[in-house]
C-alpha atoms as a PDB file:
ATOM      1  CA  UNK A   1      -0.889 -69.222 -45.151  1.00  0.00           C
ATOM      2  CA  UNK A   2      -2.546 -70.033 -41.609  1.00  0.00           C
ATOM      3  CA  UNK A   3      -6.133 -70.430 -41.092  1.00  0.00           C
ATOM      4  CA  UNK A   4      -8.143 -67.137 -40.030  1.00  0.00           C
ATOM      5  CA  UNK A   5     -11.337 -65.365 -38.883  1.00  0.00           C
ATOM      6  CA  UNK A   6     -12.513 -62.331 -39.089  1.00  0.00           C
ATOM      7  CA  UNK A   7     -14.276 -60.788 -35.850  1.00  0.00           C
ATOM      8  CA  UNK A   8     -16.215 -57.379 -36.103  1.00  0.00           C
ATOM      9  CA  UNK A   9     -16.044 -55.620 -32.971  1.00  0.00           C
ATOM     10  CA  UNK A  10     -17.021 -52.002 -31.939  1.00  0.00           C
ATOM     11  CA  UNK A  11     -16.477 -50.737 -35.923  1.00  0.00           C
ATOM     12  CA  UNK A  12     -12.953 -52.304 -36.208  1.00  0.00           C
ATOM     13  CA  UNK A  13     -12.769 -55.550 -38.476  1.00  0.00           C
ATOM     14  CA  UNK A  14     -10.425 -57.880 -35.722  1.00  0.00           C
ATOM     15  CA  UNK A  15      -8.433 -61.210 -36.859  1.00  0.00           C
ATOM     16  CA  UNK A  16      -7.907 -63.940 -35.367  1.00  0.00           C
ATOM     17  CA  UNK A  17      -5.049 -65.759 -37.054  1.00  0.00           C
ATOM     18  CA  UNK A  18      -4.167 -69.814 -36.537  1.00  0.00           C
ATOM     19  CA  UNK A  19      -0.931 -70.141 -35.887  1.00  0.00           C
ATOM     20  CA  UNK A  20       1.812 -73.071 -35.428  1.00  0.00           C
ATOM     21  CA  UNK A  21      -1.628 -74.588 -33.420  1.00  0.00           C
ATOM     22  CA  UNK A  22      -2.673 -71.561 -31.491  1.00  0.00           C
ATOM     23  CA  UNK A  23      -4.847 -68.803 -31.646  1.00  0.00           C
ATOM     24  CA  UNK A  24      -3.212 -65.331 -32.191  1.00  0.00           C
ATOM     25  CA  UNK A  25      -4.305 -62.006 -32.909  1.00  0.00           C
ATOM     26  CA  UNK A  26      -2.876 -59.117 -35.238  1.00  0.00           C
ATOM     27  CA  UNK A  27      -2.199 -55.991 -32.709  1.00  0.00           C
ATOM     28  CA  UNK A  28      -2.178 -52.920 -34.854  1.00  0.00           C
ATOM     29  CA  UNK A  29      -5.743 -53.311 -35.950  1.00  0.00           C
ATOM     30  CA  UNK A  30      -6.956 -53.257 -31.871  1.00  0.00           C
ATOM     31  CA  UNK A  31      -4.189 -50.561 -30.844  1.00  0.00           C
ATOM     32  CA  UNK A  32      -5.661 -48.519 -34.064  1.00  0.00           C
ATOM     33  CA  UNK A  33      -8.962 -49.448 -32.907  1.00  0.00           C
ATOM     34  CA  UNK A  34      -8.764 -48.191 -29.466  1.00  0.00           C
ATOM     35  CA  UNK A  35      -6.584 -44.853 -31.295  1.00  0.00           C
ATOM     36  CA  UNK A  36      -3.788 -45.807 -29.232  1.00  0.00           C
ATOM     37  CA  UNK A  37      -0.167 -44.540 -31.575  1.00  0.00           C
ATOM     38  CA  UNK A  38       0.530 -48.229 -33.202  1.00  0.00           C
ATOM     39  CA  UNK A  39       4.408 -46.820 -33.725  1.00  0.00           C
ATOM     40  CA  UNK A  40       4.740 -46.737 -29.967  1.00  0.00           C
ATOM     41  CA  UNK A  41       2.658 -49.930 -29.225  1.00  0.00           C
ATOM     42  CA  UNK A  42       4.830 -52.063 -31.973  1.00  0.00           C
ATOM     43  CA  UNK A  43       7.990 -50.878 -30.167  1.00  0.00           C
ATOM     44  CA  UNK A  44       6.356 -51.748 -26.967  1.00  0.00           C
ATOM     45  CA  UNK A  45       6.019 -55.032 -27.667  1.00  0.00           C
ATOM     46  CA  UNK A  46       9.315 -55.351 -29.716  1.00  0.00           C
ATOM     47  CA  UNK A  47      10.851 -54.474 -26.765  1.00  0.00           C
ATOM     48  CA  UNK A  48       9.806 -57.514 -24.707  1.00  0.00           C
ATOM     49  CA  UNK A  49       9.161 -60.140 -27.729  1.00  0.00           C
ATOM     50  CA  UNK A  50       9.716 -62.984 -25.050  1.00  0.00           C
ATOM     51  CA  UNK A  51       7.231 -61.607 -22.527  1.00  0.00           C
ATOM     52  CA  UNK A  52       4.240 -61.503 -25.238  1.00  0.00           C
ATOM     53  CA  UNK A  53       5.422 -64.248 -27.212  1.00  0.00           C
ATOM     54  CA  UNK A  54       5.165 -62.163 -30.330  1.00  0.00           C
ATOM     55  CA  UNK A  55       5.131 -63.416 -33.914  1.00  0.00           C
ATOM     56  CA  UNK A  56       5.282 -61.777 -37.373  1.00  0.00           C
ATOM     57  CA  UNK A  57       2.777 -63.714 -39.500  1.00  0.00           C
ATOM     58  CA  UNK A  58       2.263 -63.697 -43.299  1.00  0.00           C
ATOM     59  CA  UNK A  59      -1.307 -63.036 -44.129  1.00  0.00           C
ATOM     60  CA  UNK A  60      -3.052 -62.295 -47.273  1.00  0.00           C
ATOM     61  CA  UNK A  61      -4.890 -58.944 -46.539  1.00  0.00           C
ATOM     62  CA  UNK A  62      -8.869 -58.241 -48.261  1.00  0.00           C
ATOM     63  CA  UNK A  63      -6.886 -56.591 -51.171  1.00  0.00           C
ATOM     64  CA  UNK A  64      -5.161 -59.889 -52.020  1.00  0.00           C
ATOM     65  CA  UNK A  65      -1.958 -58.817 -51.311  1.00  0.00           C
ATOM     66  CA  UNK A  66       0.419 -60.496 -48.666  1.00  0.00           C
ATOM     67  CA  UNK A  67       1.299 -58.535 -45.818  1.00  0.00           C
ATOM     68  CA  UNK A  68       3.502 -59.403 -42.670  1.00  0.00           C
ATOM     69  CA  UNK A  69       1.474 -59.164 -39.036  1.00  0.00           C
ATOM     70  CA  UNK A  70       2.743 -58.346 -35.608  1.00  0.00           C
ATOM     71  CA  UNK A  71       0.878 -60.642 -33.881  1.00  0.00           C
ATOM     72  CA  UNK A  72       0.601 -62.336 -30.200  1.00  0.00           C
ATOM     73  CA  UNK A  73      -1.095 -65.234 -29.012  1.00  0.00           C
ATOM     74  CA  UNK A  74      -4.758 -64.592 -28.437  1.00  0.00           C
ATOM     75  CA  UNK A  75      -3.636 -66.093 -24.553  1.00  0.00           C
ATOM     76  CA  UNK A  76      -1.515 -63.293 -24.050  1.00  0.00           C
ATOM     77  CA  UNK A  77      -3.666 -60.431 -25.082  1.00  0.00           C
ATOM     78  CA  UNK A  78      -5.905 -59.731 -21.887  1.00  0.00           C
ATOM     79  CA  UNK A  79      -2.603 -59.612 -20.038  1.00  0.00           C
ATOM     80  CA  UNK A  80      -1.383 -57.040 -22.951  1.00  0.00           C
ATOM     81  CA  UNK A  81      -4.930 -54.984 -22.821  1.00  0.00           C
ATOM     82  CA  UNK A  82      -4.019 -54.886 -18.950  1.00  0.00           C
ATOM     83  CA  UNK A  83      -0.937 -52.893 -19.622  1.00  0.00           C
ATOM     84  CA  UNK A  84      -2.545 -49.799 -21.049  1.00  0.00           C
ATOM     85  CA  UNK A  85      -3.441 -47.361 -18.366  1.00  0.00           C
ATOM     86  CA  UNK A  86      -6.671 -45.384 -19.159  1.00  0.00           C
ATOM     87  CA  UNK A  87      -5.529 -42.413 -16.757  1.00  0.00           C
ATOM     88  CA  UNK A  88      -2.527 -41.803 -18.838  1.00  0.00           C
ATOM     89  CA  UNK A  89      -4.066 -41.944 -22.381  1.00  0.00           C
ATOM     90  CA  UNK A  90      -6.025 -38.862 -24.181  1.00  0.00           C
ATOM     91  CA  UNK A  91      -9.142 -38.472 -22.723  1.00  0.00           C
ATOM     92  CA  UNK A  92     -11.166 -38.826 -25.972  1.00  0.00           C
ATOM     93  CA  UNK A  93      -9.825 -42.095 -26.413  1.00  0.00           C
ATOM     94  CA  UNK A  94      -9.712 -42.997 -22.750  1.00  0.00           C
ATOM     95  CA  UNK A  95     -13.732 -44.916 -22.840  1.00  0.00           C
ATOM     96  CA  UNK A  96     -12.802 -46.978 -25.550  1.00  0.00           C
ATOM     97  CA  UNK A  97      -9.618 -48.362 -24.052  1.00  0.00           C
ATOM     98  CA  UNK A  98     -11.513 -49.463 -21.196  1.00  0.00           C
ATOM     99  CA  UNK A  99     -14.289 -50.874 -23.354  1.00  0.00           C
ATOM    100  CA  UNK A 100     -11.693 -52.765 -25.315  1.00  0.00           C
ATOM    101  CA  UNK A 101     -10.170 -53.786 -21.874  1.00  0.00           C
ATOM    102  CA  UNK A 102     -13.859 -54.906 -20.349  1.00  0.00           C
ATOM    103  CA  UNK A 103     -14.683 -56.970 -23.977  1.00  0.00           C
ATOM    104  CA  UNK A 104     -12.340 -57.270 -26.380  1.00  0.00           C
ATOM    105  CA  UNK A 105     -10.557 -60.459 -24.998  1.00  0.00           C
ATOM    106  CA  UNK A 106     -13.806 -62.260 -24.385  1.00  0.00           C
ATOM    107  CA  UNK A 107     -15.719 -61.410 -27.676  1.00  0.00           C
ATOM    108  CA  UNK A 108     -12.197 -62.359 -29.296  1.00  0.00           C
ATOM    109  CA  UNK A 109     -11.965 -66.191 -27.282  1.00  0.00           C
ATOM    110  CA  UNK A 110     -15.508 -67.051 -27.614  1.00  0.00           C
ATOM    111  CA  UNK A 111     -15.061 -66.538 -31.728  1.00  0.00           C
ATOM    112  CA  UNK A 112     -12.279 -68.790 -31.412  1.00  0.00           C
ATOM    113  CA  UNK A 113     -13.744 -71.344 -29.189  1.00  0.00           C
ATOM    114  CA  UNK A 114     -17.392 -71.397 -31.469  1.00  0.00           C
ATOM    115  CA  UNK A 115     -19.179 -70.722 -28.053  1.00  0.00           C
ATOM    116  CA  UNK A 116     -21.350 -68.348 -29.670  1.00  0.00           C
ATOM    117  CA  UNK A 117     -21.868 -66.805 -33.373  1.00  0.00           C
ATOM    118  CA  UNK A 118     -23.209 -63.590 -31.388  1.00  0.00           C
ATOM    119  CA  UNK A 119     -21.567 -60.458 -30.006  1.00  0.00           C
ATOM    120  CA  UNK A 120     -22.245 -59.865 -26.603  1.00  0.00           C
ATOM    121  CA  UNK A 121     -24.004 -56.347 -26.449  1.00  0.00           C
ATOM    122  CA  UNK A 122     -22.445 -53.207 -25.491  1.00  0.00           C
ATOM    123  CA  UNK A 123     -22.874 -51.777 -22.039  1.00  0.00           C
ATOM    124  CA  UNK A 124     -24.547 -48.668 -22.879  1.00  0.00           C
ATOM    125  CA  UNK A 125     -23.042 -45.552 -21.535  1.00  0.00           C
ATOM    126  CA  UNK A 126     -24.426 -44.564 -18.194  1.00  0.00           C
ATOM    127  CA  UNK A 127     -25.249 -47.985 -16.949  1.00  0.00           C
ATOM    128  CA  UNK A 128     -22.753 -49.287 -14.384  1.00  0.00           C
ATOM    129  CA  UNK A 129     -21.821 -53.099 -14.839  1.00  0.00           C
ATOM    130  CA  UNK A 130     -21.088 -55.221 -11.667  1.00  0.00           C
ATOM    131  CA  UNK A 131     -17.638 -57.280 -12.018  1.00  0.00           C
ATOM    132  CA  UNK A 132     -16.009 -59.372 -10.087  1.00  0.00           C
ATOM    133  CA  UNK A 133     -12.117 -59.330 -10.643  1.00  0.00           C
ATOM    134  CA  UNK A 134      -9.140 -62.150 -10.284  1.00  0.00           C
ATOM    135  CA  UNK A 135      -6.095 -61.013  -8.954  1.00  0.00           C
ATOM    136  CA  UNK A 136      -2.474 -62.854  -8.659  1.00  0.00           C
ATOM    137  CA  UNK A 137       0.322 -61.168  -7.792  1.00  0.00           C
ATOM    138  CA  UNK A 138      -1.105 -57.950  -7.829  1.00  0.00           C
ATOM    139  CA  UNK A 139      -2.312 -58.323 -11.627  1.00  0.00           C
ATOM    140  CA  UNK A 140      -5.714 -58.914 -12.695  1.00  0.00           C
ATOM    141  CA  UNK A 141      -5.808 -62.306 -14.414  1.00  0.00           C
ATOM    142  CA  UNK A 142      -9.872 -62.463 -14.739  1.00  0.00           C
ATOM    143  CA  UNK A 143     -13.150 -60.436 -15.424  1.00  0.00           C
ATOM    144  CA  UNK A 144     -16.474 -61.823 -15.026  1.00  0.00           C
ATOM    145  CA  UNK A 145     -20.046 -59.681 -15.121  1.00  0.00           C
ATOM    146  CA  UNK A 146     -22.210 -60.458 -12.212  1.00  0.00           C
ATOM    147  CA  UNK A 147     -25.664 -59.781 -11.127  1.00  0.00           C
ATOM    148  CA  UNK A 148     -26.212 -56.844  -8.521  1.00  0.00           C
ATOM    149  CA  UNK A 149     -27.503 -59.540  -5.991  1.00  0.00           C
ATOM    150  CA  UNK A 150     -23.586 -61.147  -5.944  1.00  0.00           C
ATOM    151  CA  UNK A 151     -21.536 -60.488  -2.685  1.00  0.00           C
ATOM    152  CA  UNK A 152     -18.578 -61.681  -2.150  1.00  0.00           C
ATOM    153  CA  UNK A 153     -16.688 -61.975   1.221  1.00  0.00           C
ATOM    154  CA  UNK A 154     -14.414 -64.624   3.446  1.00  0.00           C
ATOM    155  CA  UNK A 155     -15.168 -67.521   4.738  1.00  0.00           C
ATOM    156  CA  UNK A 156     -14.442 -66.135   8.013  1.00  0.00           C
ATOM    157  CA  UNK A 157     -17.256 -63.416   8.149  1.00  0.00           C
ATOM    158  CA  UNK A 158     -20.384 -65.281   7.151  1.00  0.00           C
ATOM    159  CA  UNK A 159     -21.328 -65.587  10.364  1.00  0.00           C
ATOM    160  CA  UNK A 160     -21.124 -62.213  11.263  1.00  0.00           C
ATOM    161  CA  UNK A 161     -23.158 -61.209   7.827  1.00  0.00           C
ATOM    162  CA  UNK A 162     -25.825 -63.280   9.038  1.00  0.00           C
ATOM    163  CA  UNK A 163     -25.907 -61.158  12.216  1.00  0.00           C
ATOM    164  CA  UNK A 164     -25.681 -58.724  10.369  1.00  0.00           C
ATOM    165  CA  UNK A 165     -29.545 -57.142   9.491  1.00  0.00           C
ATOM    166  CA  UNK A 166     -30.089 -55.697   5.679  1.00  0.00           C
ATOM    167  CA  UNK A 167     -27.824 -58.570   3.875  1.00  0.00           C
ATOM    168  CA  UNK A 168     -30.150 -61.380   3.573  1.00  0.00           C
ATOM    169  CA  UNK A 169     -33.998 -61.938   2.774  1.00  0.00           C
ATOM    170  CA  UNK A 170     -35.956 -64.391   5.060  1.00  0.00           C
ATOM    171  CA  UNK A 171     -36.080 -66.549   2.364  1.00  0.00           C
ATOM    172  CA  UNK A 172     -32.632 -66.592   2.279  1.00  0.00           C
ATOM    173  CA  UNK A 173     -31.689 -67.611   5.701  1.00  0.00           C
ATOM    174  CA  UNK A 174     -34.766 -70.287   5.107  1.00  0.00           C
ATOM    175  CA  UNK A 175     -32.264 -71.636   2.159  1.00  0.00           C
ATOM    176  CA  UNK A 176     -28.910 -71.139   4.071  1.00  0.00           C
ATOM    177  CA  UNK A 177     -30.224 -73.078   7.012  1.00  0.00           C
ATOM    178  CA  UNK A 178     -31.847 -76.419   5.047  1.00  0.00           C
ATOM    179  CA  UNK A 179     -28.453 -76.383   2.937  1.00  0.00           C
ATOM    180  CA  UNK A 180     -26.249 -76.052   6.237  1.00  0.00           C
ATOM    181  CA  UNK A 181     -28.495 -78.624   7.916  1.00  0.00           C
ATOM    182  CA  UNK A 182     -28.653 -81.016   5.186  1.00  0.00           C
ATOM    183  CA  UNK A 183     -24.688 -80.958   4.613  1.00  0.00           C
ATOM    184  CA  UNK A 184     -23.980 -81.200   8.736  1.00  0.00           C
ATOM    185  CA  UNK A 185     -26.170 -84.130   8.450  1.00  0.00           C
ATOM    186  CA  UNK A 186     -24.630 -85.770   5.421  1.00  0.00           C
ATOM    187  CA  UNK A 187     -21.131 -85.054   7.134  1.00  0.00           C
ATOM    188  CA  UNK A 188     -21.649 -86.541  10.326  1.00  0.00           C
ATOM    189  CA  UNK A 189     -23.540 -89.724   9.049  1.00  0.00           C
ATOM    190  CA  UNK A 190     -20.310 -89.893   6.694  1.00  0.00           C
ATOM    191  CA  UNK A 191     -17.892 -89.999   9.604  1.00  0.00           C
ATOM    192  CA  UNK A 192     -20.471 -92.382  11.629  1.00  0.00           C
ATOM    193  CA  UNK A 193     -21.969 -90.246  14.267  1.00  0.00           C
ATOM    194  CA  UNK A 194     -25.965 -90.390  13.997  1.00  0.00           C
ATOM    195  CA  UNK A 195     -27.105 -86.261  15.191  1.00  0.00           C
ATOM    196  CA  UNK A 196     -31.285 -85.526  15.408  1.00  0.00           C
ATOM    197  CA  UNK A 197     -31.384 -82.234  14.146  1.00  0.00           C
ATOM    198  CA  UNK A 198     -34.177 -80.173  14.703  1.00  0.00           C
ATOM    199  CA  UNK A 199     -35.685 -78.617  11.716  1.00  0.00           C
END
């Protein structure tokens, strides 16, 4: 039998199962967590077994008896969660699908990884939650909560943002201009050329 953990999360009792050396993760306990229809999921992923690399894994279940799991590598399963479209499930069901989309994977890999012995807490409902996303091809790959303060924008602009009044404190420009000073200095003394800069 492999090695496993159990992971509570958002009243559902989650697995994480060690298998063949890699982490995977039952799928009808989170599709029956999220009250998604686990017939149509299991087909789902039946149909494309290759894609989510899926396994069937004997497990001995908290009545002692052994039961057979449809399980996928806990790699694949942010890339799964990403599949499910909130706008086309029941409504009722439609805030925890996102939850489980915005937590699940996370709460699952830091379990796995012994990064903490502590669920992150829920975002409660009415609070918005600032993310920055990772996209390839189209897809998002990557979720990560940042602070409200976070901007993000191309290389090419930051110029024109600090033109631009409203985006940074005095104290800011104070920083940006001793860091760019300090690295134009440690540049050109790299390549050889002595510069005064005025501070």
């Amino acid at each position: 039998m492999p090695n496993q953990i159990n992971v509570p999360f958002h009243g559902s009792n989650l697995i994480v199962i060690n298998h063949d050396s890699e982490a995977h993760i039952p799928m009808k306990p989170i599709v029956e967590g999220m009250g998604l229809d686990w017939s149509y999921q299991s087909r789902k992923l039946g149909s494309n077994k290759e894609r989510w690399s899926v396994a069937v894994i004997a497990t001995v279940a908290q009545d002692s008896k052994n039961r057979d799991l449809l399980c996928i590598p806990l790699r694949k399963l942010f890339g799964w969660l990403q599949t499910l479209q909130p706008n086309r499930v029941r409504k009722e069901i439609r805030d925890k699908v996102i939850q489980y989309q915005n937590e699940c994977d996370d709460v699952l890999w830091r379990y796995w990884n012994n990064e903490t012995n502590q669920l992150p807490t829920s975002t409660p409902p009415g609070v918005t939650t600032k993310l920055l996303m990772t996209l390839e091809n189209s897809r998002v790959i990557g979720t990560v909560p940042v602070g409200d303060d976070v901007m993000v924008f191309e290389r090419s602009r930051i110029p024109e943002l600090l033109r631009e009044p409203g985006y940074f404190s005095i104290e800011d420009y104070a920083k940006i201009a001793e860091t760019a000073n300090s690295r134009l200095a440690m540049l050109l003394a790299a390549k050889g050329k002595i510069v005064e800069l005025n501070r």
